[in-house]
C-alpha atoms as a PDB file:
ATOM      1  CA  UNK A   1       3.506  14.479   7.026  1.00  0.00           C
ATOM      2  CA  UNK A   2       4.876  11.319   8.911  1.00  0.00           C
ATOM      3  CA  UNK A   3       2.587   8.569   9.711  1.00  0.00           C
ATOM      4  CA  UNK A   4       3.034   6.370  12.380  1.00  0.00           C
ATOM      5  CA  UNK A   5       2.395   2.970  12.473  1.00  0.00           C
ATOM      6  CA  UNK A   6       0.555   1.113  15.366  1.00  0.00           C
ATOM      7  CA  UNK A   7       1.983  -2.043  15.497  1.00  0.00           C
ATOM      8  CA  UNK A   8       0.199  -3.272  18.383  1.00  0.00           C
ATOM      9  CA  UNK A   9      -3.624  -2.568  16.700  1.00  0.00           C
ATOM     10  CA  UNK A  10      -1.865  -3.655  13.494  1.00  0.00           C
ATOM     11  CA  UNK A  11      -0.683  -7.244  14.697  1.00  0.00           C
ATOM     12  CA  UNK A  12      -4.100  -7.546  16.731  1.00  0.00           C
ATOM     13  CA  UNK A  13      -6.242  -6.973  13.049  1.00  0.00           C
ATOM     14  CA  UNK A  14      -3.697  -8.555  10.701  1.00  0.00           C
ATOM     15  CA  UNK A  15      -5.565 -10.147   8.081  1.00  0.00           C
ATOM     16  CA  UNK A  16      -4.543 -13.497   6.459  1.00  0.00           C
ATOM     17  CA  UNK A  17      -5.374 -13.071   2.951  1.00  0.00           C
ATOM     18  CA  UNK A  18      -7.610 -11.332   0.353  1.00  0.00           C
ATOM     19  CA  UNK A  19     -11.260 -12.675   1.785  1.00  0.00           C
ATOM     20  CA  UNK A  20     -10.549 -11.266   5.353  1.00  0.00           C
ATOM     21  CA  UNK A  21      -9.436  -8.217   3.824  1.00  0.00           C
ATOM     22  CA  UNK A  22     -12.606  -7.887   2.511  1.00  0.00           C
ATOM     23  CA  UNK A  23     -15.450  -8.886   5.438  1.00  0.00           C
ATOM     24  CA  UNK A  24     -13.192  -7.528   8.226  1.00  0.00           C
ATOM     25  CA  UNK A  25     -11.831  -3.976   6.385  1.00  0.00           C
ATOM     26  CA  UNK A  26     -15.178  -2.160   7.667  1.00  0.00           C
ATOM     27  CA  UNK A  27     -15.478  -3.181  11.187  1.00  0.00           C
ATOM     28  CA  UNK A  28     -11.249  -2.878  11.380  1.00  0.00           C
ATOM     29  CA  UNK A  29     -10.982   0.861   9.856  1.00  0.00           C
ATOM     30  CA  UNK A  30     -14.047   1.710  12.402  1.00  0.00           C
ATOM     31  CA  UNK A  31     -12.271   0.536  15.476  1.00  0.00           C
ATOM     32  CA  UNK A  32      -8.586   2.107  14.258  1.00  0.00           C
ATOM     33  CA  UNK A  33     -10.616   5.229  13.044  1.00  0.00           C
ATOM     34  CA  UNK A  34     -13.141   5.971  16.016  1.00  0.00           C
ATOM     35  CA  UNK A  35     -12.233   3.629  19.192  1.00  0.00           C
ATOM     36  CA  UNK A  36      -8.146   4.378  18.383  1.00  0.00           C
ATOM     37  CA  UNK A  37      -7.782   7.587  17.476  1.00  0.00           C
ATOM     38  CA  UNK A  38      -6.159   6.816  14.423  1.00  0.00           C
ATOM     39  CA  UNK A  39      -6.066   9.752  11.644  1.00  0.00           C
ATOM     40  CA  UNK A  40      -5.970   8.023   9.074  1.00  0.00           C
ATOM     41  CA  UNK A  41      -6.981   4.660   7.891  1.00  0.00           C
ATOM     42  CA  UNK A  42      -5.117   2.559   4.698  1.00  0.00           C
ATOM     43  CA  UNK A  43      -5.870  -0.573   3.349  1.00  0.00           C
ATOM     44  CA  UNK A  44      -4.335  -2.545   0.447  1.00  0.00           C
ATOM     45  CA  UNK A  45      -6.047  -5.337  -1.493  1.00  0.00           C
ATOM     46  CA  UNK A  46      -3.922  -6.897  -4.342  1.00  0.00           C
ATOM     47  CA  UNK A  47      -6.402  -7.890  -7.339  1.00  0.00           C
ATOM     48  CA  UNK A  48      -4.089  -9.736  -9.191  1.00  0.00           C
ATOM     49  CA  UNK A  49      -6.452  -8.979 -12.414  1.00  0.00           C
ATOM     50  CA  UNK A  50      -6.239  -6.753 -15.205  1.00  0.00           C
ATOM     51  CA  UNK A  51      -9.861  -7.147 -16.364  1.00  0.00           C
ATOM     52  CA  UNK A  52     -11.722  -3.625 -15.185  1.00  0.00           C
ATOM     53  CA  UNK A  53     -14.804  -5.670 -13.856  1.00  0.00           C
ATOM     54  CA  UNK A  54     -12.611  -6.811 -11.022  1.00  0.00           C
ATOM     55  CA  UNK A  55     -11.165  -3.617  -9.854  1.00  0.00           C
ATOM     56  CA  UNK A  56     -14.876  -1.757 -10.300  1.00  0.00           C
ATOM     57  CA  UNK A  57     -16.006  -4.543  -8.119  1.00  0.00           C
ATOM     58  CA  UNK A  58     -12.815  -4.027  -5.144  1.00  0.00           C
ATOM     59  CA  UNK A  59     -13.594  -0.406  -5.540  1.00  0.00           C
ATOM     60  CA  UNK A  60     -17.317  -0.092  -4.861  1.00  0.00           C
ATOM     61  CA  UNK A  61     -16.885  -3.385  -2.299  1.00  0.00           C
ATOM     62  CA  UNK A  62     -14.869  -1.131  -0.345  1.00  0.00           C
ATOM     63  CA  UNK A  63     -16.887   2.510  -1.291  1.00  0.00           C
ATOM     64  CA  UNK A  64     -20.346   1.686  -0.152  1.00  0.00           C
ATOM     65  CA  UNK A  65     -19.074   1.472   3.560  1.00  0.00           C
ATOM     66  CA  UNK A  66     -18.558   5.472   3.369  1.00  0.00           C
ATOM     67  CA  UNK A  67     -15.441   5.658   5.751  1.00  0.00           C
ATOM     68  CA  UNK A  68     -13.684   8.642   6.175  1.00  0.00           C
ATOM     69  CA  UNK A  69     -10.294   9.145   6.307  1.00  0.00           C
ATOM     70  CA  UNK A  70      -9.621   5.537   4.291  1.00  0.00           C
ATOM     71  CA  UNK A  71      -7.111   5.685   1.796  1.00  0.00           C
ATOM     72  CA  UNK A  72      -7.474   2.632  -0.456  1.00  0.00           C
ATOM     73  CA  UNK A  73      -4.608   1.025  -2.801  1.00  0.00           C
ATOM     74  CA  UNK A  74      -5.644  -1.726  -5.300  1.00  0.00           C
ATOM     75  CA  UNK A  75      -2.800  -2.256  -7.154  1.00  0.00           C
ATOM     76  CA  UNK A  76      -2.428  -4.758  -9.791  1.00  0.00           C
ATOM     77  CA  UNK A  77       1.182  -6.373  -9.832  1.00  0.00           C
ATOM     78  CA  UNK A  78       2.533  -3.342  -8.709  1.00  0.00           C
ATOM     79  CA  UNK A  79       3.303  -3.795  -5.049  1.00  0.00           C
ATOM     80  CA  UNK A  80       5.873  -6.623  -5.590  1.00  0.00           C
ATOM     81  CA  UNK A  81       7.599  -4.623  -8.500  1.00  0.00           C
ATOM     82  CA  UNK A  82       8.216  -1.886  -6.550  1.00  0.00           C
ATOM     83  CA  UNK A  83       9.157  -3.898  -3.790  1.00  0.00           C
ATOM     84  CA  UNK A  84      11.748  -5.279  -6.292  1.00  0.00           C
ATOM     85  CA  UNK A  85      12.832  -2.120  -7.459  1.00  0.00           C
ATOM     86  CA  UNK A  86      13.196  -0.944  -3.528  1.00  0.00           C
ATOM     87  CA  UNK A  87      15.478  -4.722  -3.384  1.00  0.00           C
ATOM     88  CA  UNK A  88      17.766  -3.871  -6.473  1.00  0.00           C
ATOM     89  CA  UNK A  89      18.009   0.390  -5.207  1.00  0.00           C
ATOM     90  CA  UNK A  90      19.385  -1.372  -1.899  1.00  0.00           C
ATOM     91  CA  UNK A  91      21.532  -3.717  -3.162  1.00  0.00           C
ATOM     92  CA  UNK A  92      22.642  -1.412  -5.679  1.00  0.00           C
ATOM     93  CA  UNK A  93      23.157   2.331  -4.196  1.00  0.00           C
ATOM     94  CA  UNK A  94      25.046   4.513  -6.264  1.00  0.00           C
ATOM     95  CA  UNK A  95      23.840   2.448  -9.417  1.00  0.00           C
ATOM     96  CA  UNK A  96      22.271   5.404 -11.892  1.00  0.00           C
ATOM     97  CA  UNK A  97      21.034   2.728 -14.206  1.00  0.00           C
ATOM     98  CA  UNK A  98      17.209   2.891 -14.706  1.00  0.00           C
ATOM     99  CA  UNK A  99      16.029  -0.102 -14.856  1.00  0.00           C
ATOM    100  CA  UNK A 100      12.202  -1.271 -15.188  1.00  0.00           C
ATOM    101  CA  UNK A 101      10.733  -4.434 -14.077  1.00  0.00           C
ATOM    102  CA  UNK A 102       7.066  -4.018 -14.744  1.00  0.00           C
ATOM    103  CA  UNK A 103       7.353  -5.955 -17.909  1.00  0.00           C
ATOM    104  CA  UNK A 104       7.722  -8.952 -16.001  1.00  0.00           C
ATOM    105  CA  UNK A 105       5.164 -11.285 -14.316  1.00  0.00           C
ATOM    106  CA  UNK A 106       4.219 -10.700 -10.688  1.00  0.00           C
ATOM    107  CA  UNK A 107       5.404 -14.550  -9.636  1.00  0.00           C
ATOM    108  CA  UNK A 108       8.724 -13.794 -10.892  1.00  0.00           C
ATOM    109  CA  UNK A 109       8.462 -10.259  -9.124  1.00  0.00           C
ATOM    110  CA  UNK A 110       7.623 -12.116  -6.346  1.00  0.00           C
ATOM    111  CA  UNK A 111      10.300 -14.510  -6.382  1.00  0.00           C
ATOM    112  CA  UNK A 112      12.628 -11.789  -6.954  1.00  0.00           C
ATOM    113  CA  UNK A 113      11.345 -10.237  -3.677  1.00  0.00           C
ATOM    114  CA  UNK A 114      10.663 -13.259  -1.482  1.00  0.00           C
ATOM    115  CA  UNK A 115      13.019 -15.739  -2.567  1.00  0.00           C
ATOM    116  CA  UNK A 116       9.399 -17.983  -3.559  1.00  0.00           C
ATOM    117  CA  UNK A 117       6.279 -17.332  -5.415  1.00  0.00           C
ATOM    118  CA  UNK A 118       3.914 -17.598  -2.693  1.00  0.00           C
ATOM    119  CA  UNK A 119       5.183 -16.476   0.248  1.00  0.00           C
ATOM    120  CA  UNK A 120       3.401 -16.648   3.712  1.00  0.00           C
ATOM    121  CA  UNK A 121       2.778 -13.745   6.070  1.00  0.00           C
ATOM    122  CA  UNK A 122       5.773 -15.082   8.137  1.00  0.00           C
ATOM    123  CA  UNK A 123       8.393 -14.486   5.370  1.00  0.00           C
ATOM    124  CA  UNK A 124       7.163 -11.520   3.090  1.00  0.00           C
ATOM    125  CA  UNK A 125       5.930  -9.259   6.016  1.00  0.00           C
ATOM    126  CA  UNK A 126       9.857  -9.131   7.338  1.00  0.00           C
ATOM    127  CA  UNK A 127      10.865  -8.560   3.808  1.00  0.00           C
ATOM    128  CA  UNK A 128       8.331  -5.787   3.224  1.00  0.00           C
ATOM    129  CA  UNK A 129       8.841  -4.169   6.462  1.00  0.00           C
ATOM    130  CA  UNK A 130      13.146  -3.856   5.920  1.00  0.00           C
ATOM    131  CA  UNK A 131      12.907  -2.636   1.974  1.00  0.00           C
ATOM    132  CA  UNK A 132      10.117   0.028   2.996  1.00  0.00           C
ATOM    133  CA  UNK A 133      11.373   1.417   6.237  1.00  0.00           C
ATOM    134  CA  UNK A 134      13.304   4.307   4.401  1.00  0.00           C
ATOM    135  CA  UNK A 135      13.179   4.935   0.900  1.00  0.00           C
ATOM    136  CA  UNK A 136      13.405   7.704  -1.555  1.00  0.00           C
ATOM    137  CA  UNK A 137      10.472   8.547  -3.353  1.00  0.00           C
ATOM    138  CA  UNK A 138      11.556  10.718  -5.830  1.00  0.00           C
ATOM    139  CA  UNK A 139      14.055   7.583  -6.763  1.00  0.00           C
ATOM    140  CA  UNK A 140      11.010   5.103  -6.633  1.00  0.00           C
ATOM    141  CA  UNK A 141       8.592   7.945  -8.921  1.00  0.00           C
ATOM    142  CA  UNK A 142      11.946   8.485 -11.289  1.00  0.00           C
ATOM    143  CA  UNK A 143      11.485   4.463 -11.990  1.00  0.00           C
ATOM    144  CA  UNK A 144       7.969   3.181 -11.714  1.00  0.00           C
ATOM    145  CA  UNK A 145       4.395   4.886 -13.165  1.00  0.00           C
ATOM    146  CA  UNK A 146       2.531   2.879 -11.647  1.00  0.00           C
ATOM    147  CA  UNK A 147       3.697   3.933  -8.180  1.00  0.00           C
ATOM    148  CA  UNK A 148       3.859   7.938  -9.042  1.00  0.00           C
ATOM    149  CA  UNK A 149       0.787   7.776  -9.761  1.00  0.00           C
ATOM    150  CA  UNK A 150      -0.515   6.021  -6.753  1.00  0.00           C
ATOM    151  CA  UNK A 151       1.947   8.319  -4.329  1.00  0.00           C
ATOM    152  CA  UNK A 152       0.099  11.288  -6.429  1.00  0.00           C
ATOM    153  CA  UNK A 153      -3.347  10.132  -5.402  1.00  0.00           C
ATOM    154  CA  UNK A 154      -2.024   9.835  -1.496  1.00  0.00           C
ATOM    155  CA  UNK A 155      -0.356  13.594  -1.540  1.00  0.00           C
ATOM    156  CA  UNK A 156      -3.650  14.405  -2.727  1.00  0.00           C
ATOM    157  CA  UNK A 157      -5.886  12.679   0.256  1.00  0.00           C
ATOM    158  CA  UNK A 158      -3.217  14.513   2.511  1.00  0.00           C
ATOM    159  CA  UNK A 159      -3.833  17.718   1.318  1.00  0.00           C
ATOM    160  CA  UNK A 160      -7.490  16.985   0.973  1.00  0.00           C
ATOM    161  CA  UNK A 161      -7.109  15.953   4.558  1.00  0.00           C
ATOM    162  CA  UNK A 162      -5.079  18.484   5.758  1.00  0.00           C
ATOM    163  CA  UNK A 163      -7.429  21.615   4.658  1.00  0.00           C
ATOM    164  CA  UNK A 164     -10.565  19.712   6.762  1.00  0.00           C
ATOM    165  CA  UNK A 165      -8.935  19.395   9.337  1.00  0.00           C
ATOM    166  CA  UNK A 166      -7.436  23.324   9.214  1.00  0.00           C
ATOM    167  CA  UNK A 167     -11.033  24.107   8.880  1.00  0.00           C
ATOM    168  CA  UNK A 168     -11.921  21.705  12.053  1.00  0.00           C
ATOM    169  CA  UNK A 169      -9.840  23.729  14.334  1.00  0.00           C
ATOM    170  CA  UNK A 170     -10.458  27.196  13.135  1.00  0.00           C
ATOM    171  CA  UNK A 171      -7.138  28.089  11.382  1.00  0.00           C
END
């Protein structure tokens, strides 16, 4: 399955940082989901915590709105490694060496990425855009946990997906 992106409904919604993410994600995933069209609705919130409480919290922030079709990603200091993994695969093609860099903190993951440790929208959206355009998965699983096990859990919403919506239409 390929998704598309809608770039114009995606630059209209953007949202600037973690609180927006979290008042606007309900009425936003509505108006992609129902008013749209769209099939499918994702949204990534970075917790930047390792203490369960937090993530619980994210979680059932985002649950009790009920939303169909939402695929949710709360990763903690995962994004930006695999970002940086994505970086040194690019810069590094036919290199067979498997490297790991998980073990280190997510401002130098991010610095590895961005060039700084707090990037704005401005500068990291470019850079995330370019390093995730095309990429091989079963390179990025082969090297990082963390994101096999989150590309697990969205194979599973597609196929979760894709039997309702066989039913929908009768086949």
């Amino acid at each position: 399955m390929v998704f598309e992106r809608d770039d114009d409904f995606c630059e209209k919604f953007q949202a600037r940082g973690k609180k927006l993410v979290d008042t606007k994600f309900a009425y936003v995933a509505r108006e992609g989901l129902f008013k749209h069209q769209h099939d499918v609705f994702f949204i990534g919130r970075d917790i930047d915590s390792h203490q369960d409480a937090q993530f619980t919290l994210r979680r059932d922030h985002f649950a009790k709105e009920c939303i169909d079709n939402l695929l949710l990603m709360l990763p903690v200091q995962c994004v930006e490694h695999w970002l940086w993994l994505l970086k040194y695969r690019q810069g590094n093609p036919k290199s067979t060496k498997n490297v790991s860099f998980h073990m280190h903190p997510n401002k130098k993951a991010k610095l590895e990425v961005y060039g700084q440790e707090d990037p704005p929208n401005e500068i990291s959206n470019p850079i995330v855009d370019d390093l995730s355009k095309q990429f091989d998965i079963t390179w990025l699983e082969s090297r990082s946990e963390s994101f096999r096990h989150f590309h697990k859990q969205v194979l599973a919403f597609l196929a979760a997906y894709s039997s309702v919506e066989s039913e929908l239409l009768g086949e």
